[in-house]
C-alpha atoms as a PDB file:
ATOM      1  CA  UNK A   1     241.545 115.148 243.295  1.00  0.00           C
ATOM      2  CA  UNK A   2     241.506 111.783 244.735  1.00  0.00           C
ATOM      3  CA  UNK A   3     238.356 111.346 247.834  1.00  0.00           C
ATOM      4  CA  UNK A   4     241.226 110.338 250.066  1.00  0.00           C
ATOM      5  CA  UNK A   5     243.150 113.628 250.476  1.00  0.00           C
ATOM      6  CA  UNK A   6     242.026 116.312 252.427  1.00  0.00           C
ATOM      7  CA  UNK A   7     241.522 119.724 250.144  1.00  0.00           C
ATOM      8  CA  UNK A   8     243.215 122.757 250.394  1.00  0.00           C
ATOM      9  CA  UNK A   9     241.856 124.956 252.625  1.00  0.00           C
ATOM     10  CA  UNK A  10     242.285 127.417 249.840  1.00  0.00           C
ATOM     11  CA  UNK A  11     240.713 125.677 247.105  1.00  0.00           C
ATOM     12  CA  UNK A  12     236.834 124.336 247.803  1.00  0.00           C
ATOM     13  CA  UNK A  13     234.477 122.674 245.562  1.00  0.00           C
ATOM     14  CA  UNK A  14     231.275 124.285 244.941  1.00  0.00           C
ATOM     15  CA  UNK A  15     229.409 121.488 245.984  1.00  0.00           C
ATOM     16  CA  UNK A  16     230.227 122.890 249.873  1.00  0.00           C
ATOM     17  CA  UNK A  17     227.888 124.995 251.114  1.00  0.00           C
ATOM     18  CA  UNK A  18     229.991 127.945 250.789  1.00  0.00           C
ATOM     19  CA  UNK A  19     228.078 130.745 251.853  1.00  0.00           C
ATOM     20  CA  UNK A  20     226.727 128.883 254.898  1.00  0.00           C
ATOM     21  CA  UNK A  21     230.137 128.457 256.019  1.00  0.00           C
ATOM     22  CA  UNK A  22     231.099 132.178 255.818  1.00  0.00           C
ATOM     23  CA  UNK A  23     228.119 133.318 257.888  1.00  0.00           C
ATOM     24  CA  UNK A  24     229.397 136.359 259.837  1.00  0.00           C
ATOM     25  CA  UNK A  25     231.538 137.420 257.270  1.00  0.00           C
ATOM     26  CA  UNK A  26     231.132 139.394 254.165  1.00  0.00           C
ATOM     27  CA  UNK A  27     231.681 138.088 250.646  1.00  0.00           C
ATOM     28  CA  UNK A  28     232.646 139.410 247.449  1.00  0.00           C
ATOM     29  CA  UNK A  29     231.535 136.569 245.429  1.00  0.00           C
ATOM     30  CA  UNK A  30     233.958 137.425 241.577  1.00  0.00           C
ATOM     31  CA  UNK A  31     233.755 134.538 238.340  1.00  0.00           C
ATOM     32  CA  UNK A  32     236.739 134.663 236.707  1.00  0.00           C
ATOM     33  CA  UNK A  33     240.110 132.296 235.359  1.00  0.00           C
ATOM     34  CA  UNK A  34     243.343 132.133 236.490  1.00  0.00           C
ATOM     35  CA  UNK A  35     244.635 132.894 233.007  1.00  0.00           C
ATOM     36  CA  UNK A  36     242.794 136.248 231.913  1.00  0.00           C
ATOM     37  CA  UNK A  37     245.400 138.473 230.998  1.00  0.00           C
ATOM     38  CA  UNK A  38     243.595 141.846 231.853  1.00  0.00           C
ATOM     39  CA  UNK A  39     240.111 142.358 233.743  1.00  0.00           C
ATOM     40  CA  UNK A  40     241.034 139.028 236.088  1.00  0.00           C
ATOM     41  CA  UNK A  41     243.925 140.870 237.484  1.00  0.00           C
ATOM     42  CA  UNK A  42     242.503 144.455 237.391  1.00  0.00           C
ATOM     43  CA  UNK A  43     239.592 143.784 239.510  1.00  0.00           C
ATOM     44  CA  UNK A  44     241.554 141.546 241.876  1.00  0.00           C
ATOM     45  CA  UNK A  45     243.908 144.032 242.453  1.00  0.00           C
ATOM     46  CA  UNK A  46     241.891 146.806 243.019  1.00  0.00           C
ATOM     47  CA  UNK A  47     239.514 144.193 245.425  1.00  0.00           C
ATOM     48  CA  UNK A  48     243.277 144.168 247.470  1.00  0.00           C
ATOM     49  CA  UNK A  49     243.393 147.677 247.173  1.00  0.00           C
ATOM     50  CA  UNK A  50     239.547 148.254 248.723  1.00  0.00           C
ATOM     51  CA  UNK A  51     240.595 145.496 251.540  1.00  0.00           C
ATOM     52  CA  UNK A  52     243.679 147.324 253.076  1.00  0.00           C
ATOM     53  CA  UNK A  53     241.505 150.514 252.529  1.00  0.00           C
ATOM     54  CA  UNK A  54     238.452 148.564 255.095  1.00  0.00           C
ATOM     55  CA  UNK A  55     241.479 148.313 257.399  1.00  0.00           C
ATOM     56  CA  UNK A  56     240.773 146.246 260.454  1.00  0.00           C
ATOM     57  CA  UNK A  57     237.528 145.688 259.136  1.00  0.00           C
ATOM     58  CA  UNK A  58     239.335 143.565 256.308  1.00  0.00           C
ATOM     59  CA  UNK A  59     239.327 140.698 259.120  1.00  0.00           C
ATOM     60  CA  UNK A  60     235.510 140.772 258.285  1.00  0.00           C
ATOM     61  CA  UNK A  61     235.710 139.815 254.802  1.00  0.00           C
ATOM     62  CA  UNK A  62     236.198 136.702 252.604  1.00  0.00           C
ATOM     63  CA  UNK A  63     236.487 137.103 248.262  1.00  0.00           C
ATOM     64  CA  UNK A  64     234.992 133.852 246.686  1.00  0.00           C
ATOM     65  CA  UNK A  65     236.834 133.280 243.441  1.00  0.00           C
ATOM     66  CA  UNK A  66     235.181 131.144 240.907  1.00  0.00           C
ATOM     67  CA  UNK A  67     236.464 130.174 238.110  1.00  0.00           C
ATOM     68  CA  UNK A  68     234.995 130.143 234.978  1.00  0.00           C
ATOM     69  CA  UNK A  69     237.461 127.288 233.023  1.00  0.00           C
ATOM     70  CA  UNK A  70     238.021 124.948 235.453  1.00  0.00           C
ATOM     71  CA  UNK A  71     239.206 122.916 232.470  1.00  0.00           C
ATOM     72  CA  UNK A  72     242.871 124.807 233.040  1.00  0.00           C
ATOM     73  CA  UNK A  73     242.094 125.981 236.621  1.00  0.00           C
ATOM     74  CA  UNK A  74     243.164 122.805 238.177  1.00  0.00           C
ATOM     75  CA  UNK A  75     243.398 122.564 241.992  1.00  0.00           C
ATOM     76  CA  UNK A  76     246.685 122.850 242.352  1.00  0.00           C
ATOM     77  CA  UNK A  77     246.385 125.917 239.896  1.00  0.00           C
ATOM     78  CA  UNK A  78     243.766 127.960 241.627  1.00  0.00           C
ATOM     79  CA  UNK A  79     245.487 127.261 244.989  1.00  0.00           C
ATOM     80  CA  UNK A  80     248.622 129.006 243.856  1.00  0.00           C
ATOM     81  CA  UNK A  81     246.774 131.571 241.874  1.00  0.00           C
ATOM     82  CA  UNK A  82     244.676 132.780 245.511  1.00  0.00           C
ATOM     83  CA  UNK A  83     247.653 132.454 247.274  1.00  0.00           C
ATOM     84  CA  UNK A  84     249.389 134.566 245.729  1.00  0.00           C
ATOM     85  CA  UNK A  85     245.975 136.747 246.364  1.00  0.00           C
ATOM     86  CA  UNK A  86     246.250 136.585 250.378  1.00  0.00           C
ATOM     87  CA  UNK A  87     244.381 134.866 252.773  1.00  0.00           C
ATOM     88  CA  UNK A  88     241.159 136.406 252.644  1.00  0.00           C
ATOM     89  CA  UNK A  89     240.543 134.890 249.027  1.00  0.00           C
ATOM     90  CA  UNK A  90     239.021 130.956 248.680  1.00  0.00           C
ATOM     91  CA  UNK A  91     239.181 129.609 245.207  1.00  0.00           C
ATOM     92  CA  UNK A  92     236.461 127.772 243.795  1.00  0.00           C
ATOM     93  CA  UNK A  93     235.323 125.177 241.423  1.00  0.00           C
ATOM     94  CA  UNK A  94     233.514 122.603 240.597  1.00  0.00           C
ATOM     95  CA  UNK A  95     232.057 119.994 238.190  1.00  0.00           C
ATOM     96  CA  UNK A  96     230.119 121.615 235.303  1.00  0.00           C
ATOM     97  CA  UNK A  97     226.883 121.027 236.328  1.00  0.00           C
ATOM     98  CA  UNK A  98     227.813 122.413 239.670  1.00  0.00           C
ATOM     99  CA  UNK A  99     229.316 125.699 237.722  1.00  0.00           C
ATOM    100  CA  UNK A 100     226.216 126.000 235.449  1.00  0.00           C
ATOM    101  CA  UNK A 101     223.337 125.802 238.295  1.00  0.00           C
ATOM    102  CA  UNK A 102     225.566 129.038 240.184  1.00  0.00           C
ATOM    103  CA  UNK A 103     226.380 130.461 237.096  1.00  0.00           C
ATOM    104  CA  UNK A 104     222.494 130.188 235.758  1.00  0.00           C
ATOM    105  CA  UNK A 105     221.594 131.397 239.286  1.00  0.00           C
ATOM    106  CA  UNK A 106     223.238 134.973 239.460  1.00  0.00           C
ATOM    107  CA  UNK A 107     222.649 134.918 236.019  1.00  0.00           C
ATOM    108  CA  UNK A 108     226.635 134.838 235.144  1.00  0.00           C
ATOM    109  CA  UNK A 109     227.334 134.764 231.290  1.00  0.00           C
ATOM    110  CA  UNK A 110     230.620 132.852 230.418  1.00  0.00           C
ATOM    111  CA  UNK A 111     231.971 130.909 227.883  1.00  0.00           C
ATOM    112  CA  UNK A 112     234.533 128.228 227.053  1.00  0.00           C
ATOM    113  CA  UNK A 113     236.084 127.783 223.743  1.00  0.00           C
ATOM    114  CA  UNK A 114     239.023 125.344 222.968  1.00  0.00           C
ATOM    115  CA  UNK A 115     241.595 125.883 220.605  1.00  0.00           C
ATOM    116  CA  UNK A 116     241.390 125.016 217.438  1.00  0.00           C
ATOM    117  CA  UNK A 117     243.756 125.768 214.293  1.00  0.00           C
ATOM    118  CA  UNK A 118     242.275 128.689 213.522  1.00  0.00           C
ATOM    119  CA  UNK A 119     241.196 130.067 216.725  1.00  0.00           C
ATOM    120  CA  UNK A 120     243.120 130.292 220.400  1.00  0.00           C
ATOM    121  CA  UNK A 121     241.801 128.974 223.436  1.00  0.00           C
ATOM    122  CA  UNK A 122     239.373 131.688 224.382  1.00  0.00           C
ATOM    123  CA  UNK A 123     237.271 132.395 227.620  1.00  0.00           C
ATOM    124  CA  UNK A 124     234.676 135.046 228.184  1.00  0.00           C
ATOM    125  CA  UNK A 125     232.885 135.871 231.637  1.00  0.00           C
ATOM    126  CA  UNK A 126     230.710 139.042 232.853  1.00  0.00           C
ATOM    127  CA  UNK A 127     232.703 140.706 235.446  1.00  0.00           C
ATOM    128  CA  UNK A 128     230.441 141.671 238.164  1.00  0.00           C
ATOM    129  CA  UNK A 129     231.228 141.388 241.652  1.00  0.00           C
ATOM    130  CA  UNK A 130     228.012 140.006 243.601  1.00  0.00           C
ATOM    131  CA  UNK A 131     228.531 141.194 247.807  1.00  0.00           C
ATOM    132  CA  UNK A 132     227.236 139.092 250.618  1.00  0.00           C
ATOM    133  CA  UNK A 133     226.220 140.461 253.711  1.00  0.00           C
ATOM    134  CA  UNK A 134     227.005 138.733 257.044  1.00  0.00           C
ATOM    135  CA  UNK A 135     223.667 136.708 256.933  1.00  0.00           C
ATOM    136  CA  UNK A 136     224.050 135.331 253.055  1.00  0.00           C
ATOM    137  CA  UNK A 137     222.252 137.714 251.235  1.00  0.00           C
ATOM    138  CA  UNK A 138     223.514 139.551 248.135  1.00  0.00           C
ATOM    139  CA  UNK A 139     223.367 143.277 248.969  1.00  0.00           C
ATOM    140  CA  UNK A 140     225.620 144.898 246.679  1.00  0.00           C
ATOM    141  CA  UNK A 141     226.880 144.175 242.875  1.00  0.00           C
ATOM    142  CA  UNK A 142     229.954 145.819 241.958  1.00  0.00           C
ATOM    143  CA  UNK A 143     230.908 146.644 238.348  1.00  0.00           C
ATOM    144  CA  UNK A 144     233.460 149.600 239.047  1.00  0.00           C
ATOM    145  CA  UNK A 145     236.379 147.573 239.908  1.00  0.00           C
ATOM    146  CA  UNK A 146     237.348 146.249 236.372  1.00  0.00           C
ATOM    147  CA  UNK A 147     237.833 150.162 235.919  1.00  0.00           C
ATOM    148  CA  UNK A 148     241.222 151.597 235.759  1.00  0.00           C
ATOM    149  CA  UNK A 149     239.712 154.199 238.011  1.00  0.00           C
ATOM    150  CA  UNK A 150     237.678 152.462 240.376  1.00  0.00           C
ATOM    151  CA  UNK A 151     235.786 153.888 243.176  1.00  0.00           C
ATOM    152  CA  UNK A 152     238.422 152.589 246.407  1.00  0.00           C
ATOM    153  CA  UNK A 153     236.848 154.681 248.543  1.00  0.00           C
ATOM    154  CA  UNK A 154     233.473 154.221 248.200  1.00  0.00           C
ATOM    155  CA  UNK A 155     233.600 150.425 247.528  1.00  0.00           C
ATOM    156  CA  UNK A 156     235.724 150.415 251.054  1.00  0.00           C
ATOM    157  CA  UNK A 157     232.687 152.252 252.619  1.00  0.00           C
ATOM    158  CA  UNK A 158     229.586 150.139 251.220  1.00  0.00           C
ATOM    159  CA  UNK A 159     231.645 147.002 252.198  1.00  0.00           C
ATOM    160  CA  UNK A 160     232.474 148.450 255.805  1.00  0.00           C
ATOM    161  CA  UNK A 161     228.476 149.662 256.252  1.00  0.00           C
ATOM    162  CA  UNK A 162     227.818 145.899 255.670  1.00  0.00           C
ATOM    163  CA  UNK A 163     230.461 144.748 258.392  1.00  0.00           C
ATOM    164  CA  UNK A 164     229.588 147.514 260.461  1.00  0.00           C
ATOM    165  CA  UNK A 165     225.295 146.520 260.261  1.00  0.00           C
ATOM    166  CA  UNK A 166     225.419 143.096 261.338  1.00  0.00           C
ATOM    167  CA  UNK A 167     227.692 144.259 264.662  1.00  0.00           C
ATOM    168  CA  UNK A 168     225.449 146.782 265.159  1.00  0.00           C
ATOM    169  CA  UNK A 169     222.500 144.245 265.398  1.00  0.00           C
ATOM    170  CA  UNK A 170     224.105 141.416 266.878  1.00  0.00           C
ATOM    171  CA  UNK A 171     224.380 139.037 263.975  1.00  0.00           C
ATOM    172  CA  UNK A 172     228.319 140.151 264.131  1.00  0.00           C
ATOM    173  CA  UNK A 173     231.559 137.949 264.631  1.00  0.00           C
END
């Protein structure tokens, strides 16, 4: 993307100081790719699920989706992909050195393979969900929403608990 044009308030490169920015809020930080065909979608759609279960206390709450292959996740690709998310979801990426230092830093394992003859394009990413409280700091990881059962509920509750903390002690919106 040319320096010249403002980016989409949707899409953000990961050189931003992301989680600064989102202070007050908190953030379901997911790795994934635009074009998984399974987990991707499962676990997004049961993180939409978990935010209309929070209610009001969605308003609270930002997802940070990074993806994995920005190779094929081009801006204009990741905006329509979170858009079609809803508004509480910023897409992210960023040069590979930028994607390796967060990647080696919550200890994300991924990996990019181009097509060849004999093999399809192929990309493979751990599927964690790492959860930001309203002050930046990771209190929760989530594995139960690649599930085809997840725990709504309960995910709804440990995410409100976090919203609900930081009001209680000032540090709310």
């Amino acid at each position: 993307m040319p320096a010249n044009q403002p980016q989409s308030p949707a899409v953000k490169l990961l050189g931003l100081k992301v989680l600064r920015d989102l202070r007050r809020k908190v953030a379901p930080l997911y790795f994934g790719y635009t074009f998984c065909p399974d987990i991707c979608p499962l676990t997004l759609t049961n993180v939409d699920l978990v935010l209309k279960a929070l209610g009001d206390e969605a308003q609270d709450v930002r997802v940070l989706f990074v993806t994995v292959d920005p190779n094929r996740d081009t801006p204009r690709v990741l905006k329509d992909f979170v858009a079609a998310l809803g508004t509480k979801v910023i897409g992210l990426r960023g040069d590979p050195d930028e994607f390796a230092a967060l990647a080696k830093r919550y200890r994300v394992a991924y990996s990019v393979k181009p097509a060849t003859r004999d093999r399809p394009y192929e990309v493979n990413h751990s599927s964690a969900i790492y959860v930001f409280d309203k002050t930046g700091k990771i209190r929760l990881l989530l594995s139960s929403l690649m599930t085809e059962n997840p725990d709504i509920d309960g995910t709804a509750a440990d995410l409100e608990r976090l919203v609900d903390e930081a009001d209680k002690n000032g540090s709310g919106s």
